[in-house]
C-alpha atoms as a PDB file:
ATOM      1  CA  UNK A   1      18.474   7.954  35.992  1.00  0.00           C
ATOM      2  CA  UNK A   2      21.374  10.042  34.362  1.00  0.00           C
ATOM      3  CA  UNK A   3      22.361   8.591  30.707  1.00  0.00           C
ATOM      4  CA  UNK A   4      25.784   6.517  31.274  1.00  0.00           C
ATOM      5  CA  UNK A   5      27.495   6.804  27.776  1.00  0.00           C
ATOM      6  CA  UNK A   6      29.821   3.895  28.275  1.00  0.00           C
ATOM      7  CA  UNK A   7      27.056   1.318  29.622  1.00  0.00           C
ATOM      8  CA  UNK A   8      24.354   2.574  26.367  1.00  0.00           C
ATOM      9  CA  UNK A   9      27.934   1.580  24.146  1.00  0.00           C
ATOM     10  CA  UNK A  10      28.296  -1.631  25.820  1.00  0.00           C
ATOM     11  CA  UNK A  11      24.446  -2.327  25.328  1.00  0.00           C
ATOM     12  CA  UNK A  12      24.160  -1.254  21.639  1.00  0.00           C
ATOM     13  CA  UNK A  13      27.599  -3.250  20.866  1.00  0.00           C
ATOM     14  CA  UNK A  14      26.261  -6.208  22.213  1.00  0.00           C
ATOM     15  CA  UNK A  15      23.305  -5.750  20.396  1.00  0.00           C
ATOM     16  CA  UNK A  16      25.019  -5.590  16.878  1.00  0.00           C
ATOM     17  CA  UNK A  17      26.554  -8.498  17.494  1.00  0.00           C
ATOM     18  CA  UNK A  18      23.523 -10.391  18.347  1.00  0.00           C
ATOM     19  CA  UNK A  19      21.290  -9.347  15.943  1.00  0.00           C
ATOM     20  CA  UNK A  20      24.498 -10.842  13.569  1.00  0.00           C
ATOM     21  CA  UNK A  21      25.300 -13.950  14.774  1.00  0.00           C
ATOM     22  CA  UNK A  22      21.610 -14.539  15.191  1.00  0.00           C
ATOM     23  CA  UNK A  23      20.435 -13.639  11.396  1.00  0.00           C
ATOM     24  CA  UNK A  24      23.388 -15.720  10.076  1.00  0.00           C
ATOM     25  CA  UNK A  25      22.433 -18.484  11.821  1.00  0.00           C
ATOM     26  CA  UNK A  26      18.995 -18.133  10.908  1.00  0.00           C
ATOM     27  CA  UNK A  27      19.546 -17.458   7.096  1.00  0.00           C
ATOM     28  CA  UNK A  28      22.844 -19.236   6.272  1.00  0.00           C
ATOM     29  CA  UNK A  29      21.472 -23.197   6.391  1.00  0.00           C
ATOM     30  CA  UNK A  30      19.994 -25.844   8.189  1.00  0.00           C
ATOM     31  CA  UNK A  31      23.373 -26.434   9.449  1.00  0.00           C
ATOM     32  CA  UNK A  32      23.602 -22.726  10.925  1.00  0.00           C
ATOM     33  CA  UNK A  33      20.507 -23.321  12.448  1.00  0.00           C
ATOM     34  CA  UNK A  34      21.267 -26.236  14.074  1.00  0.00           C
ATOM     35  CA  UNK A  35      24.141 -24.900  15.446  1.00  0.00           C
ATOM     36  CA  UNK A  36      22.738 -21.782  16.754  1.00  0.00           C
ATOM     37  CA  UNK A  37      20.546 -23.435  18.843  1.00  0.00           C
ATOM     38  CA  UNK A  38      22.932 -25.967  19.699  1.00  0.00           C
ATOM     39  CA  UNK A  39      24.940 -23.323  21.401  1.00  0.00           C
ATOM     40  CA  UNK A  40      21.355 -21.750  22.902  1.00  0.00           C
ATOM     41  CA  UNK A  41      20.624 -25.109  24.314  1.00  0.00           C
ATOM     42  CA  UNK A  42      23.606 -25.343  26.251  1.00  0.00           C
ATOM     43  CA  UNK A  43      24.141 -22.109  27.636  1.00  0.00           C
ATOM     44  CA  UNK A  44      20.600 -21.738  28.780  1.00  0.00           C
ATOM     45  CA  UNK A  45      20.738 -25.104  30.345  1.00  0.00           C
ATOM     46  CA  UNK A  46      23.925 -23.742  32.182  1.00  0.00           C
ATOM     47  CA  UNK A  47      21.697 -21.029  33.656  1.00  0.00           C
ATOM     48  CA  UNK A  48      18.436 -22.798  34.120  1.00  0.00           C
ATOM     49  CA  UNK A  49      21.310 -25.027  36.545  1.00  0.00           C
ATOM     50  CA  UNK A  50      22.068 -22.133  38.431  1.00  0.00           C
ATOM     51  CA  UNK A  51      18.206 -20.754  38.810  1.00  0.00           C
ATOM     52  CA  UNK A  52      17.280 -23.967  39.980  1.00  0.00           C
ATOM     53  CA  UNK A  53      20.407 -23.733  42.817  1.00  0.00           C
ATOM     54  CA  UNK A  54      19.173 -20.440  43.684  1.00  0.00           C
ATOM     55  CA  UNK A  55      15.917 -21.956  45.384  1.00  0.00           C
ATOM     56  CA  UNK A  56      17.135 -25.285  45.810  1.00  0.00           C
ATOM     57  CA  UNK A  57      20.822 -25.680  47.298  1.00  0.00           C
ATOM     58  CA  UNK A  58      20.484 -29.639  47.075  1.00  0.00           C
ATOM     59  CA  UNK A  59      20.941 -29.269  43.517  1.00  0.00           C
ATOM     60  CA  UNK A  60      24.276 -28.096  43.508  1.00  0.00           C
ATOM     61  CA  UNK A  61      25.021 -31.523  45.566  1.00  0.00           C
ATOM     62  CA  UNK A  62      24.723 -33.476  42.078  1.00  0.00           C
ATOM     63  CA  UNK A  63      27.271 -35.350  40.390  1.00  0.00           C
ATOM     64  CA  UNK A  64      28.950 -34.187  37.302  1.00  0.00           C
ATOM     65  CA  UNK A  65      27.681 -36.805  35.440  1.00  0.00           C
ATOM     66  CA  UNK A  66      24.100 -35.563  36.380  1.00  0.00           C
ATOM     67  CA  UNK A  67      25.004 -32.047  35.512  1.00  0.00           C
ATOM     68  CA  UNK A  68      26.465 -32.560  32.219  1.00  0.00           C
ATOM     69  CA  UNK A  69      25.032 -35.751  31.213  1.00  0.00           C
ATOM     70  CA  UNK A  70      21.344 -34.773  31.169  1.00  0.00           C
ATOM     71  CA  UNK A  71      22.426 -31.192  28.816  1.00  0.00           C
ATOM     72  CA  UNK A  72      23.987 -34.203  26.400  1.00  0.00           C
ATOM     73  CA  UNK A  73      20.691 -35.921  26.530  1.00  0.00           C
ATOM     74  CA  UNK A  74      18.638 -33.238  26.066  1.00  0.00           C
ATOM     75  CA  UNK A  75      20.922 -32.035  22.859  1.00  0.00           C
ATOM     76  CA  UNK A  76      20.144 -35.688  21.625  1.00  0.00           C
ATOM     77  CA  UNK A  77      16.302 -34.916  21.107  1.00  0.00           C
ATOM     78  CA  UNK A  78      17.441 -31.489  19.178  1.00  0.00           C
ATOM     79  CA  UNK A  79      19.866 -34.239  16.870  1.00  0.00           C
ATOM     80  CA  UNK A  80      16.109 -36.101  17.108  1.00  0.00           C
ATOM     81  CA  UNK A  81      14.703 -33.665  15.913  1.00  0.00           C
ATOM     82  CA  UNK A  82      16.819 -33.045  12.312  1.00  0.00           C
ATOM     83  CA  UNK A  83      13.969 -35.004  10.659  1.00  0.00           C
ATOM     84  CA  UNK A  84      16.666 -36.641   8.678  1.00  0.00           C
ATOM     85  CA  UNK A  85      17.915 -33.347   7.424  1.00  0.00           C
ATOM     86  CA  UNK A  86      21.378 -33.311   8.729  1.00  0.00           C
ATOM     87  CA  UNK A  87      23.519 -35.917   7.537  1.00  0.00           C
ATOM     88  CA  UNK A  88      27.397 -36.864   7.349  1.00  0.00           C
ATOM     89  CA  UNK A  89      28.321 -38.744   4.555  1.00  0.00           C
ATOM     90  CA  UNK A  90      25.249 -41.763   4.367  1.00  0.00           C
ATOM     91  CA  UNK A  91      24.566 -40.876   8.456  1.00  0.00           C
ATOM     92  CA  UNK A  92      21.957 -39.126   9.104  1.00  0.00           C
ATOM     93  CA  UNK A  93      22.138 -37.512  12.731  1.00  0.00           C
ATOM     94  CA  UNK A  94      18.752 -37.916  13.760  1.00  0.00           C
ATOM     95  CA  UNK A  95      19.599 -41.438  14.052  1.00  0.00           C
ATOM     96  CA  UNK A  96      22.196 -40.258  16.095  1.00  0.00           C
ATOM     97  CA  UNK A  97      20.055 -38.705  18.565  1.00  0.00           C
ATOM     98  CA  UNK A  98      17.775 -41.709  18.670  1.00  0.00           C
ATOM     99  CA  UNK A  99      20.386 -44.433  20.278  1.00  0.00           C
ATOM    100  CA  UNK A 100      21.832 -41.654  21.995  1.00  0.00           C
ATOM    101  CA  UNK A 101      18.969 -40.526  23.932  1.00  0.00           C
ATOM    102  CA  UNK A 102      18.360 -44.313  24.201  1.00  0.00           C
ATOM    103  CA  UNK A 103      21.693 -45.167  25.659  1.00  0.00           C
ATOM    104  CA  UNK A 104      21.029 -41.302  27.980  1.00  0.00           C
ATOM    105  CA  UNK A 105      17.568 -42.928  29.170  1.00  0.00           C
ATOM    106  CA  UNK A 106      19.552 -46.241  30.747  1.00  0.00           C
ATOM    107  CA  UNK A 107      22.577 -45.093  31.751  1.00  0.00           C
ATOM    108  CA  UNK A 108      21.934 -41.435  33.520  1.00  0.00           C
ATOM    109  CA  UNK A 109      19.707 -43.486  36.302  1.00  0.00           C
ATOM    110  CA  UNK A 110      22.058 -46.026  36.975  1.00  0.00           C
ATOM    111  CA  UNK A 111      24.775 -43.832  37.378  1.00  0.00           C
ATOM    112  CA  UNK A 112      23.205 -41.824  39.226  1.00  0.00           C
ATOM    113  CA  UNK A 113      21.749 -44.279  41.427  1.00  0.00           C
ATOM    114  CA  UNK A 114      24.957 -45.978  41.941  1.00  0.00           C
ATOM    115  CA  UNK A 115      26.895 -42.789  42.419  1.00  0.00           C
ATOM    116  CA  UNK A 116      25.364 -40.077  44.367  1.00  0.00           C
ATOM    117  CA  UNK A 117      25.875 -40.283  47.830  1.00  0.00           C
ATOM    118  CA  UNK A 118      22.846 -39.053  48.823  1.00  0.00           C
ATOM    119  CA  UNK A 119      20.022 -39.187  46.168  1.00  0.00           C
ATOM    120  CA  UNK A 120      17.248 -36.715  45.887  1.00  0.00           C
ATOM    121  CA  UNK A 121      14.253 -37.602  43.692  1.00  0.00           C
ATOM    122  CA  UNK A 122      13.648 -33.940  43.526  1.00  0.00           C
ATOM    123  CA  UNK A 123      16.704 -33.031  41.742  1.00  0.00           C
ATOM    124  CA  UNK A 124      16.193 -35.757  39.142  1.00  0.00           C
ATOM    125  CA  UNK A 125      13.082 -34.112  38.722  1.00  0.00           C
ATOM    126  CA  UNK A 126      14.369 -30.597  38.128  1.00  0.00           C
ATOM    127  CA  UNK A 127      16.554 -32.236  35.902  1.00  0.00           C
ATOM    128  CA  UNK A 128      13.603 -33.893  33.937  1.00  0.00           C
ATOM    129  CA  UNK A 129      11.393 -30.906  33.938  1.00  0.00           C
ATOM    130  CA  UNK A 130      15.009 -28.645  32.213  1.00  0.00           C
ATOM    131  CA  UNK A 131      14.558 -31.861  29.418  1.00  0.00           C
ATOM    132  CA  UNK A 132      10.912 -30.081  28.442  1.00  0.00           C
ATOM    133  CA  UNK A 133      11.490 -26.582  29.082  1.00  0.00           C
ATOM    134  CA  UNK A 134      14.449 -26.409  27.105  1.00  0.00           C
ATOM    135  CA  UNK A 135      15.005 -29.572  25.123  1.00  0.00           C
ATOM    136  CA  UNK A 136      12.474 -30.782  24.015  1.00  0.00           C
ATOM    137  CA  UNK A 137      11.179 -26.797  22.939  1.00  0.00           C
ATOM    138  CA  UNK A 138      14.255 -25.995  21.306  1.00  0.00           C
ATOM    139  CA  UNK A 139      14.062 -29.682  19.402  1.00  0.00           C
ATOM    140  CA  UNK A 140      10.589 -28.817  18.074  1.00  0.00           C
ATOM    141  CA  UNK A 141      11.842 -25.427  16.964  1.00  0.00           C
ATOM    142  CA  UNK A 142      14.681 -27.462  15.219  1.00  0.00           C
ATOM    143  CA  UNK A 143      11.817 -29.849  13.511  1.00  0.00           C
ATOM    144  CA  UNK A 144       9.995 -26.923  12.210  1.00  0.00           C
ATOM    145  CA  UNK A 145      13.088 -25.391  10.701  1.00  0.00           C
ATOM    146  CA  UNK A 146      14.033 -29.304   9.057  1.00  0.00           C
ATOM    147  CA  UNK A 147      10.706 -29.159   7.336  1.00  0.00           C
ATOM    148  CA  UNK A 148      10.638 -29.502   3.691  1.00  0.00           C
ATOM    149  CA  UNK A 149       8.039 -28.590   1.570  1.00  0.00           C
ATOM    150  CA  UNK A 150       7.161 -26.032  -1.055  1.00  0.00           C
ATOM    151  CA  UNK A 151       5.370 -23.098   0.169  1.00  0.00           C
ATOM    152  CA  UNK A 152       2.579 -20.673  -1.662  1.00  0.00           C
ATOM    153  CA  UNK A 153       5.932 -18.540  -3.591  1.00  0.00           C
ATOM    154  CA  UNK A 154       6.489 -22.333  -4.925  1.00  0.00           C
ATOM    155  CA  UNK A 155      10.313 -22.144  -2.790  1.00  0.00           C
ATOM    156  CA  UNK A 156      11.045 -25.503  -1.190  1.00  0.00           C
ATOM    157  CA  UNK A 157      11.930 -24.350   2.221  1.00  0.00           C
ATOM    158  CA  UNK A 158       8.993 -24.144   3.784  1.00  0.00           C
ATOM    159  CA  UNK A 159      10.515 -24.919   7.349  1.00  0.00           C
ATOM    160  CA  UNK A 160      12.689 -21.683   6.908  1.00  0.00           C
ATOM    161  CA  UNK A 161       9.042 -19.607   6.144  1.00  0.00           C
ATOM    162  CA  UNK A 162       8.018 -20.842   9.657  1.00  0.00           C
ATOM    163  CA  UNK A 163      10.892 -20.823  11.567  1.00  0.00           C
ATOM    164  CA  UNK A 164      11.627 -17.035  10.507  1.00  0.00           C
ATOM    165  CA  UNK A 165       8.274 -15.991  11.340  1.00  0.00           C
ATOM    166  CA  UNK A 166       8.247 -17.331  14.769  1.00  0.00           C
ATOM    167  CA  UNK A 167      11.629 -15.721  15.489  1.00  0.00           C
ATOM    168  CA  UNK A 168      10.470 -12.333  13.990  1.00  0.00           C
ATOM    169  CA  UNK A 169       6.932 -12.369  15.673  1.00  0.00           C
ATOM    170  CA  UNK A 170       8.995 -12.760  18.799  1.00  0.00           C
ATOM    171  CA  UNK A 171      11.040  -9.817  18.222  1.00  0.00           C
ATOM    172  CA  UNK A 172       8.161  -7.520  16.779  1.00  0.00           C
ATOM    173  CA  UNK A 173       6.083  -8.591  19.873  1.00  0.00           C
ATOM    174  CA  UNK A 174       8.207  -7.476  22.289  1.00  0.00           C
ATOM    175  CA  UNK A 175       9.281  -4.450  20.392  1.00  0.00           C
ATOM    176  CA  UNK A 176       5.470  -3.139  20.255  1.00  0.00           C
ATOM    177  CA  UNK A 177       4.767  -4.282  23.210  1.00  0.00           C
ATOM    178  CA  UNK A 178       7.732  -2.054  24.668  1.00  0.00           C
ATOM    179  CA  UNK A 179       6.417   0.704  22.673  1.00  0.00           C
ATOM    180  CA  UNK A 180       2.894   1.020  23.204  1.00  0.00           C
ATOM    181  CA  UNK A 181       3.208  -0.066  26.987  1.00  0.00           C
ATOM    182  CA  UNK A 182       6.300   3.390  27.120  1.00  0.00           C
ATOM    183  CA  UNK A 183       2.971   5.823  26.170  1.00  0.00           C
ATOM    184  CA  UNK A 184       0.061   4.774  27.189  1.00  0.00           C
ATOM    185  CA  UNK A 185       0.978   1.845  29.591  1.00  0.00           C
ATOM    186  CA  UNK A 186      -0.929   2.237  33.235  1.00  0.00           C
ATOM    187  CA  UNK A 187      -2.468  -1.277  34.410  1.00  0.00           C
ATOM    188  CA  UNK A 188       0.045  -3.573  35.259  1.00  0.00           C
ATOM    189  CA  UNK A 189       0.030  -6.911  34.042  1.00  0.00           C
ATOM    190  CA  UNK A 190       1.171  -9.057  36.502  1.00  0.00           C
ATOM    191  CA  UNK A 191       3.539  -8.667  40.087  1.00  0.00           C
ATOM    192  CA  UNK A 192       5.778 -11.110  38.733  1.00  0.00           C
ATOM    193  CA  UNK A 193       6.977  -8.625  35.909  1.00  0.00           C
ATOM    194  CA  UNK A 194       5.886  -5.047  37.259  1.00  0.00           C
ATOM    195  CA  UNK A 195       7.211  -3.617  34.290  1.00  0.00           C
ATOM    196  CA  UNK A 196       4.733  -5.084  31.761  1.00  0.00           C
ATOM    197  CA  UNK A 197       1.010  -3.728  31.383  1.00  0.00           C
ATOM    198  CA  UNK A 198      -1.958  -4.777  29.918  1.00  0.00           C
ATOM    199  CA  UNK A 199      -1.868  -2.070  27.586  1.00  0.00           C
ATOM    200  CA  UNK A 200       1.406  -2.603  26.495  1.00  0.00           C
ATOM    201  CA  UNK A 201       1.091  -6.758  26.216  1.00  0.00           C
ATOM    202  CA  UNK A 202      -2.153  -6.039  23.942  1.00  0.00           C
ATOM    203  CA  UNK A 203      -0.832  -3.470  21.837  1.00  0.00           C
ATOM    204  CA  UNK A 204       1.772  -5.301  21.168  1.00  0.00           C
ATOM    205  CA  UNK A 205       0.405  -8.569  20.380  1.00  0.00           C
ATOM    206  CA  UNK A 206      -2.315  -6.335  17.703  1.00  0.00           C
ATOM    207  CA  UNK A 207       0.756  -4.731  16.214  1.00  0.00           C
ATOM    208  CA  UNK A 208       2.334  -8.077  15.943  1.00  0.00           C
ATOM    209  CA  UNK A 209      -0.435  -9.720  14.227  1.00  0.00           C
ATOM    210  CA  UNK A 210      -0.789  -7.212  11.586  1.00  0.00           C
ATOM    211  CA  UNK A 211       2.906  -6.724  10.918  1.00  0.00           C
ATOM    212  CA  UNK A 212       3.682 -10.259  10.837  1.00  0.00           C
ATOM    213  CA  UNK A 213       0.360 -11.324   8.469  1.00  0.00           C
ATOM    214  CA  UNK A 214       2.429  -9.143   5.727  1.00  0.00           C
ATOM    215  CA  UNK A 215       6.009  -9.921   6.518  1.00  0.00           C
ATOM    216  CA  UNK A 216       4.724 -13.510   6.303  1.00  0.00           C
ATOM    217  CA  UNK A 217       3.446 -13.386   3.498  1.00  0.00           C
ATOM    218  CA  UNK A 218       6.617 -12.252   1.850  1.00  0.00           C
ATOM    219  CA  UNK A 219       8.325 -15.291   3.562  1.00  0.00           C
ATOM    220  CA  UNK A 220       5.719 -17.608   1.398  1.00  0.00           C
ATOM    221  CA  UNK A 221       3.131 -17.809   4.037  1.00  0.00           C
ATOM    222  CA  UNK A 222      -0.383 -17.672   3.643  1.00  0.00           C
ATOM    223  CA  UNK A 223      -1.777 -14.486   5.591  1.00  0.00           C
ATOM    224  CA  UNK A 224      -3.943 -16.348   7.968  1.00  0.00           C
ATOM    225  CA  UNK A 225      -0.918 -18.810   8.999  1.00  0.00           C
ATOM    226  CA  UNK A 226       1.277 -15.336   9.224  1.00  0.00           C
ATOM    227  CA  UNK A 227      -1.430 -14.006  11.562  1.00  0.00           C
ATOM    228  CA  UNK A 228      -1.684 -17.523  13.633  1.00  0.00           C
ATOM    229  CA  UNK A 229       1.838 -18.053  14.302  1.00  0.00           C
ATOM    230  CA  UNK A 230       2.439 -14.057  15.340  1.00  0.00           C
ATOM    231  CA  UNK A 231      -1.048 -14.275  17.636  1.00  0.00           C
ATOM    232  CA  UNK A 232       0.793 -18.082  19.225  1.00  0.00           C
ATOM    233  CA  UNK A 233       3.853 -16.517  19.320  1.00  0.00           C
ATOM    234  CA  UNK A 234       2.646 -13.209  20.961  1.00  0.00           C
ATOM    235  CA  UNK A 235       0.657 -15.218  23.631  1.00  0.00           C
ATOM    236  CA  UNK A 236       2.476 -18.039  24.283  1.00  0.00           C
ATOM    237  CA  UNK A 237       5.832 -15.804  24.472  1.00  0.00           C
ATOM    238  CA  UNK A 238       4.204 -13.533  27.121  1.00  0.00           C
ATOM    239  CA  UNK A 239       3.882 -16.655  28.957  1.00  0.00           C
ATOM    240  CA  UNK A 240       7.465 -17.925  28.556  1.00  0.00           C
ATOM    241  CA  UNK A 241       8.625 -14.364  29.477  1.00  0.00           C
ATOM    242  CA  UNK A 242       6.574 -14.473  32.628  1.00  0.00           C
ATOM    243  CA  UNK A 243       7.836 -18.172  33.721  1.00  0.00           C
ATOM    244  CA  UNK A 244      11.232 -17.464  33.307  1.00  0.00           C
ATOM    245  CA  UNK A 245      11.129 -14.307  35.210  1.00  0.00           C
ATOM    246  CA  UNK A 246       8.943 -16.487  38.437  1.00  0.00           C
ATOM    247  CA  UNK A 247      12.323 -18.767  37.952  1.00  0.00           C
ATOM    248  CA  UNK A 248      14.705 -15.153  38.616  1.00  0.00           C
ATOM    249  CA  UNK A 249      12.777 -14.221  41.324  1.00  0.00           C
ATOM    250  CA  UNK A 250      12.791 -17.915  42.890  1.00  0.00           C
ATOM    251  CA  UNK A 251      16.409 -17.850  42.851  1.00  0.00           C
ATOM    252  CA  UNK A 252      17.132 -14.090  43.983  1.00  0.00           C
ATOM    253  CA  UNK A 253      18.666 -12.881  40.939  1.00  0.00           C
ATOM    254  CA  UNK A 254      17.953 -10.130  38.180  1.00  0.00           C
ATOM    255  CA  UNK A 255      19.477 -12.140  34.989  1.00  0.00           C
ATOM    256  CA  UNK A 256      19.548 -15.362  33.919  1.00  0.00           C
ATOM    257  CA  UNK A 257      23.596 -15.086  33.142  1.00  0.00           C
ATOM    258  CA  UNK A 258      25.997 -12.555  31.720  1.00  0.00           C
ATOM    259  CA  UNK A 259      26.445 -13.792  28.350  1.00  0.00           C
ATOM    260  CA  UNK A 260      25.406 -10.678  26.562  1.00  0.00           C
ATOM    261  CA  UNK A 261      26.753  -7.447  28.341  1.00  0.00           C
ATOM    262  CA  UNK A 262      24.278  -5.387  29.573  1.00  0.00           C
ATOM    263  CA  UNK A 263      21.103  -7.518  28.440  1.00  0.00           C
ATOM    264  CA  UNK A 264      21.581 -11.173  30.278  1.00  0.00           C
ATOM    265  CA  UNK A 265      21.488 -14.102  29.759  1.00  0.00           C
ATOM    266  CA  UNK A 266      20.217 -16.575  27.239  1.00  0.00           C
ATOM    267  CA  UNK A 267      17.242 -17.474  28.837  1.00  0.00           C
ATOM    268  CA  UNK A 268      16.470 -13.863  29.449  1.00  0.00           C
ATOM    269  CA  UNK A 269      17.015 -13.634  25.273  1.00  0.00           C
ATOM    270  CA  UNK A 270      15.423 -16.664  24.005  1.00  0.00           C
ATOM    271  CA  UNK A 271      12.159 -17.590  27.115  1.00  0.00           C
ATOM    272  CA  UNK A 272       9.569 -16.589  24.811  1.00  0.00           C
ATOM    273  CA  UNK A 273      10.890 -18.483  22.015  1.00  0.00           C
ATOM    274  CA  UNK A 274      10.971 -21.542  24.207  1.00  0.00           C
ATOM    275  CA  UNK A 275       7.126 -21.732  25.023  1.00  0.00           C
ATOM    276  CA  UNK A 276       5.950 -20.039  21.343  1.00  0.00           C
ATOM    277  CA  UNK A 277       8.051 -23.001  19.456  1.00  0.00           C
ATOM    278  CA  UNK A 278       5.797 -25.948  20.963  1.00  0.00           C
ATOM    279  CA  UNK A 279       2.500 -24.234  20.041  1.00  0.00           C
ATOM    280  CA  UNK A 280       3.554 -23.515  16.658  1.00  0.00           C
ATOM    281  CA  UNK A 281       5.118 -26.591  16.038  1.00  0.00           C
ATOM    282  CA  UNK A 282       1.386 -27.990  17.550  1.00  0.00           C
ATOM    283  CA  UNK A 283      -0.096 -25.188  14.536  1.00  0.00           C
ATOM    284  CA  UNK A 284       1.954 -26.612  11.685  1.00  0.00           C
ATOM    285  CA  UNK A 285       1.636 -30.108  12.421  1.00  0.00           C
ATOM    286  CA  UNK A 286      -2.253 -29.847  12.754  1.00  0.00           C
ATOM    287  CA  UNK A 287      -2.871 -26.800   9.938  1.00  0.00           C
ATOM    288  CA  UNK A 288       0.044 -26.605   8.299  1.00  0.00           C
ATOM    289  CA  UNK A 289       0.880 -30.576   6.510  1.00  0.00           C
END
């Protein structure tokens, strides 16, 4: 393939910009955070809307109300989530998210019920299933970053320590992984990503481990709770990587969206991060407290 100078600017551009916004809202505050993932939370769920219309054409037959009114809810378990951590004035907005997933859990049925012309159980369950995949896994990432505590460099942001190392064991997975699988790469992994070999998926998660054990421990973390969250997040990713790209292929397409230029989508950016930040929040709440 002949090197296209205009589409590697476009690519490396985009890239800049991403690795910016994304380390400012990771290092800023909780309230950067928050709204990083905010934004993450709905775009994705704009494209996981599409993917499922790809293989199921009864889902684009859903009232707007559906649509948008099940993102809202979702967002409610990431305000959930805050741990108390967010507040306005005396409010805090996990309360917030509380009665407002509440109020989503009554009212989204009924109206649906008493609005859609033709209901389909199957689309409410699409719907449902989008509430764990992305919700609910972007709202545990949100509780691990709310987290206070002191950690072993005596800093009282331990929820920062964890959150960073997930993010960067993400990114240092699949760099290594695209390394090591570019020279000595031969056994594919799996059909539904032909690209990815065994050699490459365990080099990478090895590298990861061993990278992330000492860049962890800078971050305040013990070495073995480095190690565990880069292994989780090396695995686990893999997996989300893999389920989001069965998703593509179900629906016919080669990105999740177009919201960064020459790399995809969001869920194409962030599908590992979606399965790895349920296992680790499962690590820190049983090895961690």
């Amino acid at each position: 393939m002949a090197f296209n100078v205009q589409t590697f600017k476009t690519r490396a551009l985009t890239a800049v910009v991403f690795v910016v916004v994304m380390m400012t809202g990771l290092l800023w505050n909780k309230w950067s955070f928050f709204v990083l993932f905010s934004i993450v939370h709905f775009g994705g769920w704009l494209e996981f809307q599409k993917l499922v219309e790809g293989f199921n054409p009864d889902y684009r037959k859903i009232i707007p109300f559906h649509r948008y009114g099940i993102m809202l809810a979702g967002w409610f378990l990431l305000l959930y989530f805050s741990n108390e951590e967010l507040y306005i004035g005396g409010f805090h907005l996990s309360d917030a998210g509380l009665w407002g997933g509440v109020a989503m859990m009554v009212l989204l049925p009924l109206v649906i019920l008493l609005e859609s012309k033709s209901f389909l159980l199957k689309n409410l369950a699409y719907s449902l299933f989008g509430v764990f995949y992305l919700s609910l896994s972007l709202g545990l990432l949100i509780g691990i970053r709310m987290l206070y505590g002191v950690d072993s460099a005596g800093r009282g942001d331990f929820g920062k320590s964890i959150a960073l190392a997930l993010v960067f064991s993400i990114w240092i997975n699949d760099t290594m992984a695209y390394v090591v699988g570019s020279f000595i790469g031969k056994t594919p992994f799996s059909k539904i990503s032909p690209k990815k070999t065994w050699e490459g998926t365990v080099g990478g998660a090895i590298l990861c481990v061993v990278v992330m054990a000492f860049i962890g421990k800078a971050l305040g973390l013990s070495y073995v709770d480095a190690a565990c969250i880069a292994a989780i997040a090396a695995i686990a990713g893999t997996a989300g990587d893999l389920f989001e790209s069965k998703l593509k292929r179900m629906a016919g397409v080669k990105d999740s969206g177009s919201f960064m230029p020459g790399h995809g989508g969001f869920l194409d950016r962030f599908d590992s991060l979606l399965f790895a930040s349920v296992f680790v929040w499962i690590y820190m709440v049983l090895f961690m407290r």
